[in-house]
Every structure is written in C-alpha cells, then in structure tokens.
N, C-alpha and C. Protein backbone atom coordinates (compact mmCIF):
# COMPACT_ATOMS: atom_id res chain seq x y z
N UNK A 1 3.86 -5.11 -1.82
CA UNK A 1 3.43 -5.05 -0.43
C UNK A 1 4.28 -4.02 0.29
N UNK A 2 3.98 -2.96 1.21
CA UNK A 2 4.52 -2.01 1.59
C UNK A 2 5.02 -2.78 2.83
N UNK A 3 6.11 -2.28 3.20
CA UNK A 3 7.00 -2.72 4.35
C UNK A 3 6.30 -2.86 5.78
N UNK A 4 5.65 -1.82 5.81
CA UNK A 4 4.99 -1.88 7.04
C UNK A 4 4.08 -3.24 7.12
N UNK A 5 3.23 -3.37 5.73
CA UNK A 5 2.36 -4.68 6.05
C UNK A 5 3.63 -6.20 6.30
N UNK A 6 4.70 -5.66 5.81
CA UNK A 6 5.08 -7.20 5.69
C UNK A 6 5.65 -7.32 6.80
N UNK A 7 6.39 -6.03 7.79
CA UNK A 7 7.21 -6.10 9.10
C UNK A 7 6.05 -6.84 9.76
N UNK A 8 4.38 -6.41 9.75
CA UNK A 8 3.10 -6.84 10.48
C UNK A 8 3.02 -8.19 10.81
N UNK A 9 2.96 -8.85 9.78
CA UNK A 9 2.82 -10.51 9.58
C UNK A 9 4.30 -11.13 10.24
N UNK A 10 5.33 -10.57 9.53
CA UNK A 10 6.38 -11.44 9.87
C UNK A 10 6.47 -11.44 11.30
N UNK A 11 6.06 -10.30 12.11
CA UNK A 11 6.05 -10.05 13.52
C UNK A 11 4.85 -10.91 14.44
N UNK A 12 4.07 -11.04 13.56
CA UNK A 12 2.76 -12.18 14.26
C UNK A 12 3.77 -13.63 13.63
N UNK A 13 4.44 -13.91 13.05
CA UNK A 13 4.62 -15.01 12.68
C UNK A 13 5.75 -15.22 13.54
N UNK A 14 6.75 -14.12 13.88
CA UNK A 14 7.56 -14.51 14.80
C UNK A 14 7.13 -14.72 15.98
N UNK A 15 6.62 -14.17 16.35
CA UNK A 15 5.62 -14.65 17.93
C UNK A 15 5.31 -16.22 17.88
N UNK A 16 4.97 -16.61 16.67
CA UNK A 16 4.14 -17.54 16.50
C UNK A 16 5.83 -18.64 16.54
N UNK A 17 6.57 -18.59 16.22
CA UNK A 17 7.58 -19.77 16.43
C UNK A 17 8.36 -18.69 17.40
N UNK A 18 8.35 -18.24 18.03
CA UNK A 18 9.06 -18.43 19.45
C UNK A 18 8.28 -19.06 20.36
N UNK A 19 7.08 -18.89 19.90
CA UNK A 19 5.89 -19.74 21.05
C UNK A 19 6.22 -20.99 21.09
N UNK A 20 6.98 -21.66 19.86
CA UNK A 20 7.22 -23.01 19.73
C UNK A 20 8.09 -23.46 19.59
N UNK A 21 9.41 -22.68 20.24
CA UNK A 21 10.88 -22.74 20.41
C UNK A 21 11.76 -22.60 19.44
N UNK A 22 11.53 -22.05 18.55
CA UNK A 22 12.05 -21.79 17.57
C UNK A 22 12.67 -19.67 18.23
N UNK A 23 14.54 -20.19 17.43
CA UNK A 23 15.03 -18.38 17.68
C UNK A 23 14.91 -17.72 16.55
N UNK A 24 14.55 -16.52 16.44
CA UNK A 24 14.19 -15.38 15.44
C UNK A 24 15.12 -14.39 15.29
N UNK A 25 15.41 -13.64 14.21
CA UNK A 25 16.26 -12.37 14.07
C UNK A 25 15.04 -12.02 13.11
N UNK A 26 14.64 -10.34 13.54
CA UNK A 26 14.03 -10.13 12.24
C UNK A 26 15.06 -9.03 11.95
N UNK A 27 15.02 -8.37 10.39
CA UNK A 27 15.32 -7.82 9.68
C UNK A 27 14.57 -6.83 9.04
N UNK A 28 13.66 -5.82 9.82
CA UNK A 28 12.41 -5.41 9.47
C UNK A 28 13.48 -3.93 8.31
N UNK A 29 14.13 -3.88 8.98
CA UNK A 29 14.92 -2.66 8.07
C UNK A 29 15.70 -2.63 6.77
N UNK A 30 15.56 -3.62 6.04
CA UNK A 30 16.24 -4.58 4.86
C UNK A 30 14.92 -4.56 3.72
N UNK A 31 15.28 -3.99 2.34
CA UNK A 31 14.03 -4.01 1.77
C UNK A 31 14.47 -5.25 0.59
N UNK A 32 13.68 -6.43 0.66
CA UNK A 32 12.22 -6.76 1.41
C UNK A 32 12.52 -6.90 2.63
N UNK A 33 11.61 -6.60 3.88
CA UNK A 33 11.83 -6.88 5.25
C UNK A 33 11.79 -8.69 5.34
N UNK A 34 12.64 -9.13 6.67
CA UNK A 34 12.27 -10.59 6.31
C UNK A 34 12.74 -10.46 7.83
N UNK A 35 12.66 -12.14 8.11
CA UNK A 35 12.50 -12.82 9.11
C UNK A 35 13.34 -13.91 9.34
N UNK A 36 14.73 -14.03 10.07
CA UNK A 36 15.96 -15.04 9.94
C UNK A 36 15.51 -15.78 11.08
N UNK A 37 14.52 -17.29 10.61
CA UNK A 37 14.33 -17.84 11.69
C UNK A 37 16.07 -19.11 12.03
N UNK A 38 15.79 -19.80 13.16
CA UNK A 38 17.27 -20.58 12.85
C UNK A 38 17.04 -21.40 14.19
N UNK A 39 17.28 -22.46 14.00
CA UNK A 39 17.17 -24.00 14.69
C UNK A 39 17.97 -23.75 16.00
N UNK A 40 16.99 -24.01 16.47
CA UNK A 40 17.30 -24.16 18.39
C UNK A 40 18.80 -24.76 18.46
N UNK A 41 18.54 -26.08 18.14
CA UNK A 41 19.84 -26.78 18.73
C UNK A 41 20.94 -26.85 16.97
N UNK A 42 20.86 -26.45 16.24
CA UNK A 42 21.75 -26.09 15.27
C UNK A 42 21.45 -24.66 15.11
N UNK A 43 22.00 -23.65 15.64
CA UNK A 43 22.40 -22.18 15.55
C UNK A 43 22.82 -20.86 14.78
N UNK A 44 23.23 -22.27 13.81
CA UNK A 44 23.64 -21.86 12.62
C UNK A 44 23.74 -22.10 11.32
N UNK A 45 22.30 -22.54 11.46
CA UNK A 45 21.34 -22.90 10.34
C UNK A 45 19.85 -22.29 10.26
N UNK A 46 19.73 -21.97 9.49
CA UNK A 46 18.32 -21.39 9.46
C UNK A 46 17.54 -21.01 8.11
N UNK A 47 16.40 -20.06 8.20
CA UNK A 47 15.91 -20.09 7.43
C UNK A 47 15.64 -18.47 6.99
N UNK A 48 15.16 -17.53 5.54
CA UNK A 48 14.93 -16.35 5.82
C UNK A 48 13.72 -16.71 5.31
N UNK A 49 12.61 -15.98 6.08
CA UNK A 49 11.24 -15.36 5.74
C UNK A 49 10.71 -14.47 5.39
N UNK A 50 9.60 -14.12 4.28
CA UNK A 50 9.75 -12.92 3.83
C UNK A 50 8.38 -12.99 3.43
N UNK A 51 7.34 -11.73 3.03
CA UNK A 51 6.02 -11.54 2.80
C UNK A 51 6.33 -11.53 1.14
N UNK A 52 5.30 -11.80 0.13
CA UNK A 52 5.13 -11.76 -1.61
C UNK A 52 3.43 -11.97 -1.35
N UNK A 53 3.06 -10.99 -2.34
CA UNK A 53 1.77 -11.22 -2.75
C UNK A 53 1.80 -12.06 -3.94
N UNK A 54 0.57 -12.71 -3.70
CA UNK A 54 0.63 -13.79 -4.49
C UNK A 54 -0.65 -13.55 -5.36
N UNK A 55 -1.46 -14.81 -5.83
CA UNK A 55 -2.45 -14.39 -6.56
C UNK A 55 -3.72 -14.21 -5.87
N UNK A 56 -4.72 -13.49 -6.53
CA UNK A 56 -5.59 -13.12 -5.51
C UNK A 56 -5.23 -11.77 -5.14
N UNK A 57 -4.36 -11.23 -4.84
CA UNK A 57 -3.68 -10.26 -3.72
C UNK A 57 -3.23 -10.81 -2.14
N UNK A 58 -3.53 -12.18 -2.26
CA UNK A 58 -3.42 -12.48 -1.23
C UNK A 58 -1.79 -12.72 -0.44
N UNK A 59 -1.53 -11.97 0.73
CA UNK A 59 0.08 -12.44 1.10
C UNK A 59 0.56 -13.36 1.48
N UNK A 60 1.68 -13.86 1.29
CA UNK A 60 2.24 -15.52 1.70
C UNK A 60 3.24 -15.12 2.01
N UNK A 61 3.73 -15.82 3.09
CA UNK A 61 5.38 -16.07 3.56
C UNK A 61 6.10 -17.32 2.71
N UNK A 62 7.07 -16.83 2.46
CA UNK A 62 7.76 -17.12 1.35
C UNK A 62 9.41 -17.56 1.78
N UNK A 63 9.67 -18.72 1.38
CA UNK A 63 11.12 -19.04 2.04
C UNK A 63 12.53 -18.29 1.21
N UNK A 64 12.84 -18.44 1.94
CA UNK A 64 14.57 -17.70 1.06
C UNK A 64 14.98 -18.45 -0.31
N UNK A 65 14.33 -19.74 -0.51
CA UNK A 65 14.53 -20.30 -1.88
C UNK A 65 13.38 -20.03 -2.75
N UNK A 66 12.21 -19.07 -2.37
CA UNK A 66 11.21 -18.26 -3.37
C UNK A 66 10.24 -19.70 -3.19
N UNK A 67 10.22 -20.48 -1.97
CA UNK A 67 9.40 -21.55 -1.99
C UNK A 67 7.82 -20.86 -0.83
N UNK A 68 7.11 -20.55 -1.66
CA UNK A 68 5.57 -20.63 -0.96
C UNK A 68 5.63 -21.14 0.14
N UNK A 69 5.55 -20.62 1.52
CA UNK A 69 5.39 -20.97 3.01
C UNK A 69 4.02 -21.61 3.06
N UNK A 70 3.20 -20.84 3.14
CA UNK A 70 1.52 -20.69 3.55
C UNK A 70 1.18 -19.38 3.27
N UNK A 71 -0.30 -19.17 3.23
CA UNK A 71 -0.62 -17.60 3.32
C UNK A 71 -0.46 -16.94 4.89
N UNK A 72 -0.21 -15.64 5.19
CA UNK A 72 0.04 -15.32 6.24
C UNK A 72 -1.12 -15.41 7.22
N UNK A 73 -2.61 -15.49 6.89
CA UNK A 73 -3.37 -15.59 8.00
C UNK A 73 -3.26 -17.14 8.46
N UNK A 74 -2.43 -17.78 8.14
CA UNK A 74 -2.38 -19.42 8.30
C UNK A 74 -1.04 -19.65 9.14
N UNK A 75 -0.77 -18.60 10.22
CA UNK A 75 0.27 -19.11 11.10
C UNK A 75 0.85 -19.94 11.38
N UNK A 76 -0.21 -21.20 12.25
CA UNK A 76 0.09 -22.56 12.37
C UNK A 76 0.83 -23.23 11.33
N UNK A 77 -0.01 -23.23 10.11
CA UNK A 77 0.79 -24.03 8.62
C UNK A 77 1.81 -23.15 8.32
N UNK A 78 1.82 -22.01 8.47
CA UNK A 78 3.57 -21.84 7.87
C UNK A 78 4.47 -22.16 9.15
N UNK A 79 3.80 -22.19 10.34
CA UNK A 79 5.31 -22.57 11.82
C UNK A 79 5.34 -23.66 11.34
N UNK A 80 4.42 -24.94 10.97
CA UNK A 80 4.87 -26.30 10.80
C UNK A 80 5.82 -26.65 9.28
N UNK A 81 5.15 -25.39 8.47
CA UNK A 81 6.32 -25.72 7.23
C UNK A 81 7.34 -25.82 7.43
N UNK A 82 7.61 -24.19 7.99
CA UNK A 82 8.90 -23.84 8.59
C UNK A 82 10.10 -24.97 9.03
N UNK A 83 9.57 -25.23 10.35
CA UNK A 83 9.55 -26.73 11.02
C UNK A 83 9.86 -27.74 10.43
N UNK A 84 9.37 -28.00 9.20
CA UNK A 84 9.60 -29.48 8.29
C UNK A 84 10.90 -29.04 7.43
N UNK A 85 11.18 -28.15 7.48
CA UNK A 85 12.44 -27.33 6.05
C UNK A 85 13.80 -27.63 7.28
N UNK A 86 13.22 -26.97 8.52
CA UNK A 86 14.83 -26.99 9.65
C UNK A 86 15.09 -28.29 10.41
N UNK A 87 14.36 -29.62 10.28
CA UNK A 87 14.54 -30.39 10.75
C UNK A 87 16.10 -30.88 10.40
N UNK A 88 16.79 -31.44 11.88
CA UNK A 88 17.81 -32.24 11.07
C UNK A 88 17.90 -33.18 9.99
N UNK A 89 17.35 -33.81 9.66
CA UNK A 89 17.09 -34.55 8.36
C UNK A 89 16.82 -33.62 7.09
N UNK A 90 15.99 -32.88 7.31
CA UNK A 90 15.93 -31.94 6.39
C UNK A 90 17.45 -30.80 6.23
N UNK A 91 18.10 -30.33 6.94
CA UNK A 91 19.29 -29.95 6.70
C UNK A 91 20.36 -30.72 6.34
N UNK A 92 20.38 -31.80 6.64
CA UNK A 92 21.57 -32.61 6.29
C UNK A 92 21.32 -33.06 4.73
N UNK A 93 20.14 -33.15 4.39
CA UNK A 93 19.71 -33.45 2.98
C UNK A 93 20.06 -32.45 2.32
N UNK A 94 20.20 -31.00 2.26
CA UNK A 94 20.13 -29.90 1.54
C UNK A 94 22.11 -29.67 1.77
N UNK A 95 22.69 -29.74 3.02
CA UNK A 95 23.76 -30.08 3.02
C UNK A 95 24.68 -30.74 2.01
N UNK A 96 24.39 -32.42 2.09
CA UNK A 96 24.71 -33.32 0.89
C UNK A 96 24.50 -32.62 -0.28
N UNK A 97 23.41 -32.06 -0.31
CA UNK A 97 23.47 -31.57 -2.10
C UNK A 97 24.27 -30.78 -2.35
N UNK A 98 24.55 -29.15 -1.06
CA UNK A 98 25.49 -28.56 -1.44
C UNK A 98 27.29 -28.79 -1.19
N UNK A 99 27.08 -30.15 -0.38
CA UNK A 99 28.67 -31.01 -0.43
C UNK A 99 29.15 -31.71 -1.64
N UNK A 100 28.42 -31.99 -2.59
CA UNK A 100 28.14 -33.05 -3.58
C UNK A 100 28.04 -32.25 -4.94
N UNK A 101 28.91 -31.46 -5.52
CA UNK A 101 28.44 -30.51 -6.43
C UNK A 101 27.60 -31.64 -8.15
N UNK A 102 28.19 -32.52 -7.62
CA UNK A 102 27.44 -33.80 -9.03
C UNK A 102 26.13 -33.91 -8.63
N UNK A 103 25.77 -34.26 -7.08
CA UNK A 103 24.32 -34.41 -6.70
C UNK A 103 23.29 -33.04 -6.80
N UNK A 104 23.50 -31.74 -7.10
CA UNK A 104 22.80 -30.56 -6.74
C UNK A 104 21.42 -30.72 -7.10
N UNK A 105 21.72 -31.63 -8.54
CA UNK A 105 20.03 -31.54 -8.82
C UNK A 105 19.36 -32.93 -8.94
N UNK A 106 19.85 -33.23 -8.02
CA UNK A 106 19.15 -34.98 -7.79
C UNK A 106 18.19 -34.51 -6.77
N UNK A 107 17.35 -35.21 -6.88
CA UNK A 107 16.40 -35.47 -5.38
C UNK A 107 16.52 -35.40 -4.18
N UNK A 108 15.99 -34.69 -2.82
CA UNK A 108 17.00 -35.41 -1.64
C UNK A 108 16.79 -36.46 -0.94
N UNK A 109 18.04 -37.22 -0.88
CA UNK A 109 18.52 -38.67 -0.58
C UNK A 109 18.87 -38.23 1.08
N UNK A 110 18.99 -39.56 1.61
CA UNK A 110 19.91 -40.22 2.90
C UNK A 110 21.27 -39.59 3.02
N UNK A 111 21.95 -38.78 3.48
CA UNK A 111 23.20 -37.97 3.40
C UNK A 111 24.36 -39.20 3.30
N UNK A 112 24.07 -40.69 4.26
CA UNK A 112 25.29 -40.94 4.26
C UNK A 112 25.87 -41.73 3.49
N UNK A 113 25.70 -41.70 1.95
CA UNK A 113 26.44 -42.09 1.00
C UNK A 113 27.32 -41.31 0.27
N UNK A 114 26.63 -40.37 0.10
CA UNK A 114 27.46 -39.07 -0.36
C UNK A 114 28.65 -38.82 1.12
N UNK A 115 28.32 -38.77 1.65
CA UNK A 115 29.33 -38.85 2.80
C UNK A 115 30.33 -40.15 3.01
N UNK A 116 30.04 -41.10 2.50
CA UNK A 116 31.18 -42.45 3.07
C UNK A 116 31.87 -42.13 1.79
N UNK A 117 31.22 -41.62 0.17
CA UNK A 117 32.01 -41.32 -0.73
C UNK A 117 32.72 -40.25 -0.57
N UNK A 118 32.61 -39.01 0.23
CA UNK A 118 33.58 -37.88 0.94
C UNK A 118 34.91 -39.00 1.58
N UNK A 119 34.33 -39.14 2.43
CA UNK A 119 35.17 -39.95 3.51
C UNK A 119 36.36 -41.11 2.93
N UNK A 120 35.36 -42.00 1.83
CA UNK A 120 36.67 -42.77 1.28
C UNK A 120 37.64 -42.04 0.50
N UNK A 121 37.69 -40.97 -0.24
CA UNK A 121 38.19 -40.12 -1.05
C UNK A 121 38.98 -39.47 -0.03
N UNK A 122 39.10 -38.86 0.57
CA UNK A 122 40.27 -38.41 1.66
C UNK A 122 40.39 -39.12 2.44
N UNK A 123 40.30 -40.55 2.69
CA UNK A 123 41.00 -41.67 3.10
C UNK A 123 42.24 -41.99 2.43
N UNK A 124 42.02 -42.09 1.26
CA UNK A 124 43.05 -42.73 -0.06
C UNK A 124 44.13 -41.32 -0.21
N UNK A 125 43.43 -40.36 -0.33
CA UNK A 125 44.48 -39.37 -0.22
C UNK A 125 45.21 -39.06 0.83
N UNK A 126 44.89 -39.87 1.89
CA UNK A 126 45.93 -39.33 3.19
C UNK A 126 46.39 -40.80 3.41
N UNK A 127 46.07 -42.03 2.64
CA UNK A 127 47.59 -43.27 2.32
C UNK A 127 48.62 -43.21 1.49
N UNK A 128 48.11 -42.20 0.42
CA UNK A 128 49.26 -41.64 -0.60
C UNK A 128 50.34 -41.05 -0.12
C-alpha cells in the first residue's frame, strides 16, 4: 500500500475518534505511516494504527500487535475496536501480563491477583 493511501484512511479514521474523544498523534512520515491513538484520561497509554492489505486487496487497520482492526471503509467498527483494546480493564489486563513475566501467555484475567501476589512479595521483603 503506498503511503499516501494509508496517510488517507488513517486521516479519515482519525477524524473519526476525535469525533469520539479519543487524542491522536499521527505519524504520517514513518514508513509504515501509522496512527498513535491514546486514552483520554490515561495519556499514556495507547495504541499504534496502521493500514496492511489484506486478502482480497482489500485495506484494514491493523493494531500495533499485527491484530486485524476492521477494514478501513468500516470506520465505526474499527473506532469501537479501538475503544474495546484502550478501555481501562482492557489495559490493566495487558499490564498484569506484562507485570507477571510467568503469566505472559495465560489468558487475560482480573489484574488483582497478580497484583496482591506483587504486593505480598514486597511486603515480606520490606519485614526482612
């Protein structure tokens, strides 16, 4: 996909989640061009977006983990994907996995077990 088509889409797609409060950085000058969307009220978390042709020839926005968004004429369904990946629940899950180097390839769980097991573990080390 030539840059220009993919700066195209990612630029209708950014329109499309600022419309819905979501903040954007694009990156149109970075080859592949992409799209650093990132959570209103967590700032510093986010997501990168990026155009791949897929099968068909058809283009899809594509998450920074090579996970299939939607196809790009499907705005709505990729802002709500989007949306379901940056939720707090959804970050704190992906969090735990990368706090938890034993959990990485488990499923994602409820964060706060892996967390009370953080927590008791440098408990005990700061009674020692």
């Amino acid at each position: 996909m030539s840059a220009g088509n993919a700066s195209f889409y990612l630029g209708l797609l950014a329109r499309a989640l600022i419309n819905e409060g979501w903040r954007v950085h694009p990156h149109y000058d970075r080859d592949p061009a992409l799209l650093r969307v990132l959570c209103p009220s967590l700032p510093m978390a986010g997501d990168s977006v990026l155009v791949k042709v897929r099968e068909g020839g058809v283009p899809w926005f594509v998450g920074s983990t090579g996970d299939p968004l939607a196809p790009c004429h499907d705005l709505p369904g990729a802002v709500a994907k989007i949306g379901a990946r940056l939720t707090p629940d959804a970050m704190a899950q992906a969090i735990e996995r990368l706090a938890c180097p034993g959990r990485r390839d488990e499923p994602p769980r409820f964060p706060t077990r892996c967390l009370q097991t953080r927590q008791t573990r440098l408990r005990r080390h700061d009674d020692d």
